[in-house]
Protein backbone atom coordinates (compact mmCIF):
# COMPACT_ATOMS: atom_id res chain seq x y z
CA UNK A 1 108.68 -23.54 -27.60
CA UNK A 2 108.82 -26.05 -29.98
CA UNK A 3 106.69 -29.18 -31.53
CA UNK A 4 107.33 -32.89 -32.31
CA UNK A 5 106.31 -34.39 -35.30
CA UNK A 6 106.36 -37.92 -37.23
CA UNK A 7 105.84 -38.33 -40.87
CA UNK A 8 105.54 -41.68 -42.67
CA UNK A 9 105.87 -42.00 -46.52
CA UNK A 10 104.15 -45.20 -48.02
CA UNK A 11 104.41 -46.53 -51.53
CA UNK A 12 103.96 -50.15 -52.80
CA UNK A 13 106.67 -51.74 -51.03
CA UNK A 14 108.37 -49.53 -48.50
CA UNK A 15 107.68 -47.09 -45.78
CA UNK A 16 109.92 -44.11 -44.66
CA UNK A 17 109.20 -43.16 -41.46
CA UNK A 18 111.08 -39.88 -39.89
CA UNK A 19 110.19 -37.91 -36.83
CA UNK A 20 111.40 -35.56 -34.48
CA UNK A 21 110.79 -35.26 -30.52
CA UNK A 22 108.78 -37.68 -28.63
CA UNK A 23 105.72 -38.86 -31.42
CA UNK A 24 106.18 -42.75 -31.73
CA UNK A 25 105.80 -44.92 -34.55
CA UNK A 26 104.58 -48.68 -34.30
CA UNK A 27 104.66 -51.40 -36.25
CA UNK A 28 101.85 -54.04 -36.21
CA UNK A 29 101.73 -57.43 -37.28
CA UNK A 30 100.66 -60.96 -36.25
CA UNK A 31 98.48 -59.35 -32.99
CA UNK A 32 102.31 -58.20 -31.99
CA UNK A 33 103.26 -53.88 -31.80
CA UNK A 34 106.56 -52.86 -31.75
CA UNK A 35 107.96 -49.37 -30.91
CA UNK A 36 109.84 -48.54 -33.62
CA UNK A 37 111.19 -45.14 -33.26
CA UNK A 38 113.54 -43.89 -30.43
CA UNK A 39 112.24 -40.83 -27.85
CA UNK A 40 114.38 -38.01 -28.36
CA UNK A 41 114.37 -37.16 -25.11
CA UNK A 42 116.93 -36.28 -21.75
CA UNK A 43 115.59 -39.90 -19.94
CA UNK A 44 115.75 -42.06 -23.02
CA UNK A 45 119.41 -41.23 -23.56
CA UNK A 46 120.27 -41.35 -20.27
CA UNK A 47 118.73 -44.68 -19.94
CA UNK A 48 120.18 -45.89 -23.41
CA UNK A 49 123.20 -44.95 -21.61
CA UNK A 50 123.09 -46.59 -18.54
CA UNK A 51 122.73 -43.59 -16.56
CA UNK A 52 118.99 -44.38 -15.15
CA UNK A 53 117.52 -47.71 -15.42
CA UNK A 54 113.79 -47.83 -17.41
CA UNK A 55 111.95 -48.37 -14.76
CA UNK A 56 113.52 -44.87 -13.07
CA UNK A 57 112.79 -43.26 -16.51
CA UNK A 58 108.85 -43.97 -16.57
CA UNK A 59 108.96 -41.81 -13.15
CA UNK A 60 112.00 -39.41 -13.54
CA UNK A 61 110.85 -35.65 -13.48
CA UNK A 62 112.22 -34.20 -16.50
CA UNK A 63 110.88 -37.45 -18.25
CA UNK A 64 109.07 -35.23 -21.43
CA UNK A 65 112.21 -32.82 -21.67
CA UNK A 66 113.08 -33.08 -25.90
CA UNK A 67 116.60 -32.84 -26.67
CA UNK A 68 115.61 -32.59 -30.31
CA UNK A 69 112.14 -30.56 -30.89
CA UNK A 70 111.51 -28.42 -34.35
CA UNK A 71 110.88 -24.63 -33.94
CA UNK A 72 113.43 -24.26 -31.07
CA UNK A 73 116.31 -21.90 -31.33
CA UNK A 74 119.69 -23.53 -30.91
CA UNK A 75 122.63 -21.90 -29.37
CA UNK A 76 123.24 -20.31 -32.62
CA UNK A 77 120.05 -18.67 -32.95
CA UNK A 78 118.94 -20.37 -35.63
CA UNK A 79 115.54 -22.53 -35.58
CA UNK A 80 116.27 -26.13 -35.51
CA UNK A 81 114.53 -27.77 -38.53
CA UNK A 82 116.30 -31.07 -38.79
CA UNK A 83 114.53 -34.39 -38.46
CA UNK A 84 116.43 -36.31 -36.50
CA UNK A 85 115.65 -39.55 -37.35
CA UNK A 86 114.62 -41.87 -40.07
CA UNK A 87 113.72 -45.37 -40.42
CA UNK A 88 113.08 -47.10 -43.63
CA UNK A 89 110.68 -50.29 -43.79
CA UNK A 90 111.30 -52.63 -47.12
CA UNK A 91 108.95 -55.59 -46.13
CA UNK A 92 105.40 -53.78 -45.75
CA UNK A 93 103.06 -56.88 -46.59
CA UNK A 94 100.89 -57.61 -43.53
CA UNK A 95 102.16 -54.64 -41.46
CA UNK A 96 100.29 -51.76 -39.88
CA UNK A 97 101.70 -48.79 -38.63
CA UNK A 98 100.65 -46.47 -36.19
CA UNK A 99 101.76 -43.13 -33.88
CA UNK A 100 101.23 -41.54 -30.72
């Protein structure tokens, strides 16, 4: 079994954001949030792909499956320890960020 995990680096006037799994970042600002950070998951990519449509994702059974997750052993045998995606925020005046 594995975990998911987001991690968000702040200084003065960026933020590096990089996570793994399904935990979602969000940006804040002006009363407006914005998912910032894409599921790593079987439905996402098959809706990102045009496979399922989002509305059949929210319901599809295998709709929390991870196809990136750290602590699971690939088909080498090897633990996966990559994060598999970053996102890097230059304008951070007036934002808020948050994760779920």
């Amino acid at each position: 079994m594995g975990t998911t995990l987001l991690i968000a680096f702040k200084d003065d006037h960026k933020v590096v954001i990089e996570h793994v799994g399904d935990s979602r970042a969000y940006v804040i600002r002006k009363g407006q949030i914005e998912q910032v950070t894409e599921d790593h998951t079987f439905v996402f990519q098959w809706s990102k792909e045009g496979l399922i449509t989002p509305e059949e994702a929210r319901t599809h059974n295998p709709r929390h499956g991870l196809t990136a997750a750290l602590g699971v052993r690939g088909r080498s045998g090897h633990s996966d320890s990559a994060v598999a995606g970053e996102y890097l925020f230059t304008d951070v005046l007036g934002r808020s960020y948050g994760n779920c």
